[in-house]
PDB file of N, CA and C in Angstrom:
ATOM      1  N   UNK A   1       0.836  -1.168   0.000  1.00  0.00           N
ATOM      2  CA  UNK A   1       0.000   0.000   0.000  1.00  0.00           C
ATOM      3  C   UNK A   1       0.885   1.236   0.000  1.00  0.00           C
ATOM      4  N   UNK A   2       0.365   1.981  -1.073  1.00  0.00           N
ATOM      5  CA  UNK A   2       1.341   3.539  -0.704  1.00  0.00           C
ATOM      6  C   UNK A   2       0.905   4.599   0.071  1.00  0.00           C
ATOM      7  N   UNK A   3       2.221   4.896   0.782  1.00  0.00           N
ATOM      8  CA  UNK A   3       1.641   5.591   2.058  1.00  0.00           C
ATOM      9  C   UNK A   3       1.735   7.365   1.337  1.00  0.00           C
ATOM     10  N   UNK A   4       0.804   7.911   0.694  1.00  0.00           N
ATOM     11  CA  UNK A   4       0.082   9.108   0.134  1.00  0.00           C
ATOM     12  C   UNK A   4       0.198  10.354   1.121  1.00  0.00           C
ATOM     13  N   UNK A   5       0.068   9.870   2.212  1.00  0.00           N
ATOM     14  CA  UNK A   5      -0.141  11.324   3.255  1.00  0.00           C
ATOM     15  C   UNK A   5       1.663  11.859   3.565  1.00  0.00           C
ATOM     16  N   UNK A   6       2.645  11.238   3.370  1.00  0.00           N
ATOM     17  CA  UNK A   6       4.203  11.349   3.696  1.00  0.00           C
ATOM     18  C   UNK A   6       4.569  12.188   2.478  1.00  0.00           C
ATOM     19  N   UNK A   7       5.540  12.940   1.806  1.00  0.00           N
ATOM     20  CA  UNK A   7       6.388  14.070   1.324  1.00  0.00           C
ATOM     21  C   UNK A   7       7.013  13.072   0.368  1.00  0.00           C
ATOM     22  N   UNK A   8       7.374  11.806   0.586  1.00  0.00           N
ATOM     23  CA  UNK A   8       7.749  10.756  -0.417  1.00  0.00           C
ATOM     24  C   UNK A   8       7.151   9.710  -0.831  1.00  0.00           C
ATOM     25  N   UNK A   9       6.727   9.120  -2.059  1.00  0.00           N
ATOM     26  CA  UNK A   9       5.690   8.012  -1.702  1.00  0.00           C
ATOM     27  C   UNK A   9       6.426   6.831  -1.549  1.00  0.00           C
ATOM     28  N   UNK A  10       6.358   5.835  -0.599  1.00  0.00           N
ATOM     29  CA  UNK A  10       6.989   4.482  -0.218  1.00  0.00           C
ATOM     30  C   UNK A  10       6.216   3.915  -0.595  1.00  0.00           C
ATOM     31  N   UNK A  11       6.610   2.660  -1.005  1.00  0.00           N
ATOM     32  CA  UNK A  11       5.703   1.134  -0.924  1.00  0.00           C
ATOM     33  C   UNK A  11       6.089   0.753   0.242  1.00  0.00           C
ATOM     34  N   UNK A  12       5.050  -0.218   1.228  1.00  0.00           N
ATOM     35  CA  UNK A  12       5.112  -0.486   1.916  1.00  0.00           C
ATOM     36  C   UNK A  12       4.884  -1.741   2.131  1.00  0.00           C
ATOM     37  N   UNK A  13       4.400  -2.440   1.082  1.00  0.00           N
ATOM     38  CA  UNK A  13       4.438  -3.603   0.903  1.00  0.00           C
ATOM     39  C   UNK A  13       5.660  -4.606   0.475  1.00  0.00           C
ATOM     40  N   UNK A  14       6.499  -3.550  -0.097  1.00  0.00           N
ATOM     41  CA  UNK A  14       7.652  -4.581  -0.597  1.00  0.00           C
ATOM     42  C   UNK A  14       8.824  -5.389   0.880  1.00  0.00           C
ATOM     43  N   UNK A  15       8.583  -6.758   0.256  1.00  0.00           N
ATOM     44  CA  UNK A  15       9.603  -7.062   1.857  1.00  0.00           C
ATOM     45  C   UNK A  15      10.783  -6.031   2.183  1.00  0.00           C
ATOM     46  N   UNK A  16      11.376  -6.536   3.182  1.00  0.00           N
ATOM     47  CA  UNK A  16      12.398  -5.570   4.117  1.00  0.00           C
ATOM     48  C   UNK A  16      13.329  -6.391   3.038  1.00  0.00           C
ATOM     49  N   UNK A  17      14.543  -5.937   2.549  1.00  0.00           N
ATOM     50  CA  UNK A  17      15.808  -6.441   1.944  1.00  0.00           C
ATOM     51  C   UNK A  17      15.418  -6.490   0.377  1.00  0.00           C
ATOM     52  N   UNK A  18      14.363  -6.733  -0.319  1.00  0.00           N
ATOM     53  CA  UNK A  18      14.040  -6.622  -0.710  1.00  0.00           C
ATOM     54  C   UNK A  18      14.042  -5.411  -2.070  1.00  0.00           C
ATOM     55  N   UNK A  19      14.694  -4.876  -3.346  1.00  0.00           N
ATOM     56  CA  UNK A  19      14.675  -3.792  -3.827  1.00  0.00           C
ATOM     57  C   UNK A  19      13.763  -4.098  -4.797  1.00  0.00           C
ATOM     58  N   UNK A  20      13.059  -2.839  -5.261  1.00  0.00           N
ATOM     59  CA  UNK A  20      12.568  -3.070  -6.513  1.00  0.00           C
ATOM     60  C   UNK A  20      12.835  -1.794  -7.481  1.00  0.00           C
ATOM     61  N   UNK A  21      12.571  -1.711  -8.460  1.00  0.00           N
ATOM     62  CA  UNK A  21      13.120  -0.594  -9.512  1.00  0.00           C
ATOM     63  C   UNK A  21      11.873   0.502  -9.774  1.00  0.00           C
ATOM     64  N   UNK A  22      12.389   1.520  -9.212  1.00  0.00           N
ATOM     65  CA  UNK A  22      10.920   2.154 -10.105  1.00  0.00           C
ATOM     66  C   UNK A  22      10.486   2.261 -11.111  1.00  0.00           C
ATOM     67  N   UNK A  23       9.236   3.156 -11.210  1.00  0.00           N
ATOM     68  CA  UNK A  23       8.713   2.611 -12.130  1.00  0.00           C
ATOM     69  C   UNK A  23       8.906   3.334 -13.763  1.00  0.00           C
ATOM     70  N   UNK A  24       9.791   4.993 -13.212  1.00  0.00           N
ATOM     71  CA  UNK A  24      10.268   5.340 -14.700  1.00  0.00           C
ATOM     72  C   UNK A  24      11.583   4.404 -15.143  1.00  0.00           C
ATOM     73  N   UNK A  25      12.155   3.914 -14.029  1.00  0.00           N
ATOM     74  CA  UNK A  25      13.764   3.303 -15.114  1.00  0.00           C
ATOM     75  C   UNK A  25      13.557   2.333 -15.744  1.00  0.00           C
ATOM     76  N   UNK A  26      12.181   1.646 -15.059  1.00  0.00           N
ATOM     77  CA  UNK A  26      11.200   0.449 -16.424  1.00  0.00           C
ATOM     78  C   UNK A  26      11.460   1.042 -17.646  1.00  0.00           C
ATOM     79  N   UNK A  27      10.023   2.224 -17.617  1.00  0.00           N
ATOM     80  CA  UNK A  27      10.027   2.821 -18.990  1.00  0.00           C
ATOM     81  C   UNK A  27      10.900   2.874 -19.086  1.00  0.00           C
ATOM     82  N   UNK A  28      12.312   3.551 -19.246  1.00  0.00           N
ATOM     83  CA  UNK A  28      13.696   3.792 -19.517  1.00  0.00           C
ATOM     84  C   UNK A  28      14.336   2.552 -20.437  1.00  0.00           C
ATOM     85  N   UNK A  29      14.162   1.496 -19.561  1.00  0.00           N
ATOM     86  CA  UNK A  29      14.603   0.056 -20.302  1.00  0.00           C
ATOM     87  C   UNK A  29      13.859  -0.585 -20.877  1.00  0.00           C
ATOM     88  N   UNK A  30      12.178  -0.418 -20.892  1.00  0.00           N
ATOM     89  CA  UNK A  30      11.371  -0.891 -22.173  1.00  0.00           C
ATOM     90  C   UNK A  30      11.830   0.184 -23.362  1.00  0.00           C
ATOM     91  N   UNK A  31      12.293   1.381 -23.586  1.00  0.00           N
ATOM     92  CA  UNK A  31      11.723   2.173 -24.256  1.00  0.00           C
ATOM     93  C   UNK A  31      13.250   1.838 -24.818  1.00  0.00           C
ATOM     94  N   UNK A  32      14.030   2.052 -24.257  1.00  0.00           N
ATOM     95  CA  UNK A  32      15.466   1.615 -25.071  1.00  0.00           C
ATOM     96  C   UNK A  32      15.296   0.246 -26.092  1.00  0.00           C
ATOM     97  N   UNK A  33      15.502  -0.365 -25.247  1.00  0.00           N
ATOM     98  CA  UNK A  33      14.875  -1.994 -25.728  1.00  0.00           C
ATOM     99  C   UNK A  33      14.432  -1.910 -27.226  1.00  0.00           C
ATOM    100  N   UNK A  34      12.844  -1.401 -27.027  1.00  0.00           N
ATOM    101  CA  UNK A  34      12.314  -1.365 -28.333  1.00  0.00           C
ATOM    102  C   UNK A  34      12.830  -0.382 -29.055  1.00  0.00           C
ATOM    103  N   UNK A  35      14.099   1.095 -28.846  1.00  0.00           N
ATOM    104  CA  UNK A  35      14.635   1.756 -29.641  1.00  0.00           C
ATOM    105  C   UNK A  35      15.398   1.221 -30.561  1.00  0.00           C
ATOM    106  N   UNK A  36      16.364   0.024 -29.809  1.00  0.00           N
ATOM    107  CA  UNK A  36      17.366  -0.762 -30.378  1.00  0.00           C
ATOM    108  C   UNK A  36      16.943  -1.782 -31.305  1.00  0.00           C
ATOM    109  N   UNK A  37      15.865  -2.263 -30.961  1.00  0.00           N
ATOM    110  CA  UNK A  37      15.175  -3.005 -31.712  1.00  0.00           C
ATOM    111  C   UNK A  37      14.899  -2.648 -33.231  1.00  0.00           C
ATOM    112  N   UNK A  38      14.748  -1.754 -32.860  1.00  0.00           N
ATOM    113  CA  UNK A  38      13.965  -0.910 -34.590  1.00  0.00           C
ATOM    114  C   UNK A  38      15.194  -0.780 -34.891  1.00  0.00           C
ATOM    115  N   UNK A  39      16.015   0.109 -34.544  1.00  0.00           N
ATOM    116  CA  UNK A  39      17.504   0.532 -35.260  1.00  0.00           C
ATOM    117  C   UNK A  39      17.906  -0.938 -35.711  1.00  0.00           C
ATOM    118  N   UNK A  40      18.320  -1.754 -35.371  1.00  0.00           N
ATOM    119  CA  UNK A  40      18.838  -3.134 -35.445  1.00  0.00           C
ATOM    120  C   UNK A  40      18.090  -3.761 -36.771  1.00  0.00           C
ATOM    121  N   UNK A  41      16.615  -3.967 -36.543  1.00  0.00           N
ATOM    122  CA  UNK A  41      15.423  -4.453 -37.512  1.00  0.00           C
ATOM    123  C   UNK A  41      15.504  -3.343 -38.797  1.00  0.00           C
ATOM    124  N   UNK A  42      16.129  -2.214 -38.896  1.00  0.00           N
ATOM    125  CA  UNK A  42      16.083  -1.430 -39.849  1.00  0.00           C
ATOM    126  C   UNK A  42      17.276  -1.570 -40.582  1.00  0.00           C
ATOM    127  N   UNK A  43      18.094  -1.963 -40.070  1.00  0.00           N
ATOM    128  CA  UNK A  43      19.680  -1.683 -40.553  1.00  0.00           C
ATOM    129  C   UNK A  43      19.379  -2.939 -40.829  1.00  0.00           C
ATOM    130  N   UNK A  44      18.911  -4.516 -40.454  1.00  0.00           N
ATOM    131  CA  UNK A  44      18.631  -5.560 -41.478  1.00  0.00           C
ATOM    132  C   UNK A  44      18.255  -5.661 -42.322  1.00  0.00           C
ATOM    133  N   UNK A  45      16.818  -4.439 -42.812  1.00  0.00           N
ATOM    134  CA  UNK A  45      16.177  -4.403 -43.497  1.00  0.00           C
ATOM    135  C   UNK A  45      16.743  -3.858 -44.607  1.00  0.00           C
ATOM    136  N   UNK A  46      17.407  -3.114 -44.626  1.00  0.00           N
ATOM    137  CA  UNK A  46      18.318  -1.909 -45.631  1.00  0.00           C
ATOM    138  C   UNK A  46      19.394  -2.653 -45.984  1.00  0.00           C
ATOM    139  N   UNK A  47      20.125  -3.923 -45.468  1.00  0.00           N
ATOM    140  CA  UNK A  47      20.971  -4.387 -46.342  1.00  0.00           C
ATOM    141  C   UNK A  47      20.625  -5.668 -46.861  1.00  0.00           C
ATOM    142  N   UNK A  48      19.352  -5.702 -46.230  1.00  0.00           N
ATOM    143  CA  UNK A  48      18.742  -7.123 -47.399  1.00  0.00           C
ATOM    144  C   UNK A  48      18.119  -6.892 -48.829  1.00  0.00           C
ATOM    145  N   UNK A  49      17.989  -5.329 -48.864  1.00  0.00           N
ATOM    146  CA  UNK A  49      17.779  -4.566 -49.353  1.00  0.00           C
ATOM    147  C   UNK A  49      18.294  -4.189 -50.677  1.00  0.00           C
ATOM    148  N   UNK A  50      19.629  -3.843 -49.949  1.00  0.00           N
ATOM    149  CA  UNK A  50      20.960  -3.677 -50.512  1.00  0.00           C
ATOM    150  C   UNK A  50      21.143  -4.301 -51.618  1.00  0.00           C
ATOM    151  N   UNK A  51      21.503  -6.005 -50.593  1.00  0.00           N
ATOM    152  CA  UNK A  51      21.919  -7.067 -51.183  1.00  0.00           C
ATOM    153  C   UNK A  51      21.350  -7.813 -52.155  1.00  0.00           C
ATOM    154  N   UNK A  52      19.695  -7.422 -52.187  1.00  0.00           N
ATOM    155  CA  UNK A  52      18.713  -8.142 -53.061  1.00  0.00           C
ATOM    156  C   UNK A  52      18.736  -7.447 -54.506  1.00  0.00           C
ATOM    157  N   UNK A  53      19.729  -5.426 -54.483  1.00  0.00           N
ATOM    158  CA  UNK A  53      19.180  -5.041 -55.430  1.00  0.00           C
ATOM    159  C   UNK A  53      20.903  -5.385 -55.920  1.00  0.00           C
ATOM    160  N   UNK A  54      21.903  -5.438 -55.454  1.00  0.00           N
ATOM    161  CA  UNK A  54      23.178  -6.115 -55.901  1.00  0.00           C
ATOM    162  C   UNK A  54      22.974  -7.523 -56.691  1.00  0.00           C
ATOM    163  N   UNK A  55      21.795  -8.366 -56.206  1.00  0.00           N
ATOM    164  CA  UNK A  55      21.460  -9.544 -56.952  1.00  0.00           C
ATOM    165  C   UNK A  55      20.955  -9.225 -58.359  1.00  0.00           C
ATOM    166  N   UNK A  56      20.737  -8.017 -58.540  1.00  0.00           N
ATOM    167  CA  UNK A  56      20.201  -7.935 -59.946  1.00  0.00           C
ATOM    168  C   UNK A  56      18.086  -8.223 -59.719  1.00  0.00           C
ATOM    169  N   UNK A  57      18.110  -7.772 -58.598  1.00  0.00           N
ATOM    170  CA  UNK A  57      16.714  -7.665 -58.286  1.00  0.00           C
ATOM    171  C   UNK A  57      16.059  -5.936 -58.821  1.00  0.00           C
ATOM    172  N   UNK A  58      14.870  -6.793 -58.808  1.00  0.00           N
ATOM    173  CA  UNK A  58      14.076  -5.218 -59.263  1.00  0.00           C
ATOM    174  C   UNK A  58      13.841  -4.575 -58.158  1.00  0.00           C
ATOM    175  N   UNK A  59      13.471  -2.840 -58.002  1.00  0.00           N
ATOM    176  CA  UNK A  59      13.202  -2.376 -57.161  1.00  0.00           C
ATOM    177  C   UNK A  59      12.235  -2.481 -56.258  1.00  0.00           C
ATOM    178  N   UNK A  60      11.313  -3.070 -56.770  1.00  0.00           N
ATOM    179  CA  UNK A  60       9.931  -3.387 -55.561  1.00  0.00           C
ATOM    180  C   UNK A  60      10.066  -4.497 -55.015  1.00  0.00           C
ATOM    181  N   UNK A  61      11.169  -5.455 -56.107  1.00  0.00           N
ATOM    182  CA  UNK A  61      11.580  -6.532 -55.201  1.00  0.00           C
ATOM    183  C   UNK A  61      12.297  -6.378 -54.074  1.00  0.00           C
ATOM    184  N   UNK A  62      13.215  -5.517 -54.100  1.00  0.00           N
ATOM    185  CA  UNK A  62      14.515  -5.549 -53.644  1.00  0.00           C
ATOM    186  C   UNK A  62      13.840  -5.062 -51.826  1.00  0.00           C
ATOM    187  N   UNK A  63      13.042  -4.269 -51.806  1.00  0.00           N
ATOM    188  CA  UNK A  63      11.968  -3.248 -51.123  1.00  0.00           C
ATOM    189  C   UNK A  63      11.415  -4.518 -50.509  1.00  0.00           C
ATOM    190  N   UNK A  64      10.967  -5.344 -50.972  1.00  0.00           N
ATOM    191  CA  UNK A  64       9.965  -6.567 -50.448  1.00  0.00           C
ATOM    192  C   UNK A  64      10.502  -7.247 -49.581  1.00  0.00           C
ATOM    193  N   UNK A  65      12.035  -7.474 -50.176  1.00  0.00           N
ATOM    194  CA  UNK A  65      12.920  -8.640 -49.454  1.00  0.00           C
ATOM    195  C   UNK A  65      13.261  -7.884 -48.418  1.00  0.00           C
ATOM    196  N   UNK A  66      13.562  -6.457 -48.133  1.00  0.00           N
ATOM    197  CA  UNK A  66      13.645  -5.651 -47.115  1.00  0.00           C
ATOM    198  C   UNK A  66      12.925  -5.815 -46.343  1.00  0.00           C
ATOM    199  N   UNK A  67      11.494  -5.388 -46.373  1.00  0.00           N
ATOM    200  CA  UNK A  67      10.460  -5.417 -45.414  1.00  0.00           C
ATOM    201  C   UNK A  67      10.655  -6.601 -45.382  1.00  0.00           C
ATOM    202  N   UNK A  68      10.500  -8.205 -45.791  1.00  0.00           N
ATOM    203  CA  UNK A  68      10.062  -8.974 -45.151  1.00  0.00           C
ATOM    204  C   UNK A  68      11.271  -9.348 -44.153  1.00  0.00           C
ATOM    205  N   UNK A  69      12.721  -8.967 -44.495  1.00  0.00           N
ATOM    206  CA  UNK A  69      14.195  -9.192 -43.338  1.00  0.00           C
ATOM    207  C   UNK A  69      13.643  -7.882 -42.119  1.00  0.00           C
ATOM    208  N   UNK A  70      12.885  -7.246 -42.597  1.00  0.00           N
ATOM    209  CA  UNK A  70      12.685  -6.110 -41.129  1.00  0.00           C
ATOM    210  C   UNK A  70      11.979  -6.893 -40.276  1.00  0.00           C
ATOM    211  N   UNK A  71      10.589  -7.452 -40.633  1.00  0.00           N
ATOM    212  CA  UNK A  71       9.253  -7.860 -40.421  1.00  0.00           C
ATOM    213  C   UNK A  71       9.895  -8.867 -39.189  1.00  0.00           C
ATOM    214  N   UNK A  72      10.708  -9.997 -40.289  1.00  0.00           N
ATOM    215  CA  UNK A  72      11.308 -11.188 -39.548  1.00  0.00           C
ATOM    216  C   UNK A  72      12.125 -10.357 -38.022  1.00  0.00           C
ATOM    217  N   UNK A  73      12.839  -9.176 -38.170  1.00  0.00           N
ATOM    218  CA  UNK A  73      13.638  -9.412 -37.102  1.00  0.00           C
ATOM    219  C   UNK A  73      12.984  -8.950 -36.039  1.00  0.00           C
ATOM    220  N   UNK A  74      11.742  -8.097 -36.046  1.00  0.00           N
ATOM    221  CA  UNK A  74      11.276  -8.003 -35.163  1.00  0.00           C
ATOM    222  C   UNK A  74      10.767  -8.925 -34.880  1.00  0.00           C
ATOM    223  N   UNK A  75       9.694  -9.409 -35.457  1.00  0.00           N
ATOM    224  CA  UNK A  75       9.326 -10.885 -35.002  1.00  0.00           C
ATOM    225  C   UNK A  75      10.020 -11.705 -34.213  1.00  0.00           C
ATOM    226  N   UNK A  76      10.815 -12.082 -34.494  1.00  0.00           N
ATOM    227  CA  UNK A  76      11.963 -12.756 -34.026  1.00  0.00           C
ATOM    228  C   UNK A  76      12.768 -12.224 -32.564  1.00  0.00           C
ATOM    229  N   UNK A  77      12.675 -11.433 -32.464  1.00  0.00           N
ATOM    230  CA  UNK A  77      12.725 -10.260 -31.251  1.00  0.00           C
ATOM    231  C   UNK A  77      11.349 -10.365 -30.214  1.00  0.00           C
ATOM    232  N   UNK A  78      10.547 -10.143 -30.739  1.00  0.00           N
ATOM    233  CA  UNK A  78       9.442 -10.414 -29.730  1.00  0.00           C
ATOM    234  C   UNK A  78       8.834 -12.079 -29.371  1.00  0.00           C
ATOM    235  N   UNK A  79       9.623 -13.164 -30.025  1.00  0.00           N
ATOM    236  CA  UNK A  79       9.116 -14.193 -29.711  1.00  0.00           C
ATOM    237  C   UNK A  79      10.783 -14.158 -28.630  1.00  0.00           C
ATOM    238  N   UNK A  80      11.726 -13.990 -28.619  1.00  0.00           N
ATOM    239  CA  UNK A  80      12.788 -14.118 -27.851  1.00  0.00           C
ATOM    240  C   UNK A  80      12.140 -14.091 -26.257  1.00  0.00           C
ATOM    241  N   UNK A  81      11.870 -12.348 -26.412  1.00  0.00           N
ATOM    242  CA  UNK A  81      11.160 -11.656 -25.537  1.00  0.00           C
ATOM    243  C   UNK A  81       9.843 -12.131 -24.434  1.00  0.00           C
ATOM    244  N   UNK A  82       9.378 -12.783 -25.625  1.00  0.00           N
ATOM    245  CA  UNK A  82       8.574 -13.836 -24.518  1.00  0.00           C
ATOM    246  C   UNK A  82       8.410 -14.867 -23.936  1.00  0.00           C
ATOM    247  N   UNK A  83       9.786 -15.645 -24.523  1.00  0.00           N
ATOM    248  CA  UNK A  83       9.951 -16.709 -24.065  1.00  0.00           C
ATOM    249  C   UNK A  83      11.186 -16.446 -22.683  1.00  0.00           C
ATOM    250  N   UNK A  84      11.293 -14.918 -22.952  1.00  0.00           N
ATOM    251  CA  UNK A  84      12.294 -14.977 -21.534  1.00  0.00           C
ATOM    252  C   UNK A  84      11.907 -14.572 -20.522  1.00  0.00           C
ATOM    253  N   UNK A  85      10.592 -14.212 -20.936  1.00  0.00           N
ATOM    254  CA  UNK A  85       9.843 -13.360 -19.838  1.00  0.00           C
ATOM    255  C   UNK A  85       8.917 -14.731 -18.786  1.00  0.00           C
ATOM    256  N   UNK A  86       8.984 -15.563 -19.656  1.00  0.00           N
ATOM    257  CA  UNK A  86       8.115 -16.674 -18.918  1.00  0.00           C
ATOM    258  C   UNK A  86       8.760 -17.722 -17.952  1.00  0.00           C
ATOM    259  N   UNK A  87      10.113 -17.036 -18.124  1.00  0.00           N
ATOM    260  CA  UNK A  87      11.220 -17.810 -16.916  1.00  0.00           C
ATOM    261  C   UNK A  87      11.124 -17.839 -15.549  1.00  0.00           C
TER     262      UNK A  87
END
C-alpha cells in the first residue's frame, strides 16, 4: 500500500531487503529496448535490401525482401522476448 499522506511516496508492501526498480527506469529500459530493436530491424532491413538489389533484383523486389528481413527481425525479437519473460 502507498503511504500518500508522507512528502515521499513508499511502498510499503515490498519485503524488508528486498529492492525493486521504479517505475520510470522500467520505462527507460522498455523504451530503449524497443529503440534498439527498430535501429537493429532497420539496418537488417536496408541491407537485405541492398543485397537483393546487388542480386540484380528489381526495385519493388529488392523493397519486399527488405520489409520482409525487417518484419522477420522483429518478429523474431518479440518471440525471444517472450519466451524470456516466462522464466
Amino acid at each position: 500500500m502507498l503511504n500518500i499522506l508522507s512528502d515521499t511516496l513508499t511502498d510499503t508492501t515490498t519485503p524488508v531487503g528486498e529492492r525493486r526498480l521504479p517505475m520510470p527506469i522500467k520505462a527507460v529500459v522498455i523504451g530503449l529496448g524497443v529503440a534498439v530493436t527498430l535501429i537493429v530491424a532497420t539496418m537488417v532491413g536496408v541491407a537485405a535490401g541492398y543485397l537483393a538489389r546487388r542480386d540484380q533484383a528489381s526495385i519493388p523486389s529488392a523493397i519486399a525482401r527488405g520489409a520482409a528481413a525487417f518484419s522477420a527481425t522483429v518478429t523474431l525479437v518479440c518471440v525471444m522476448t517472450a519466451a524470456l519473460a516466462t522464466l
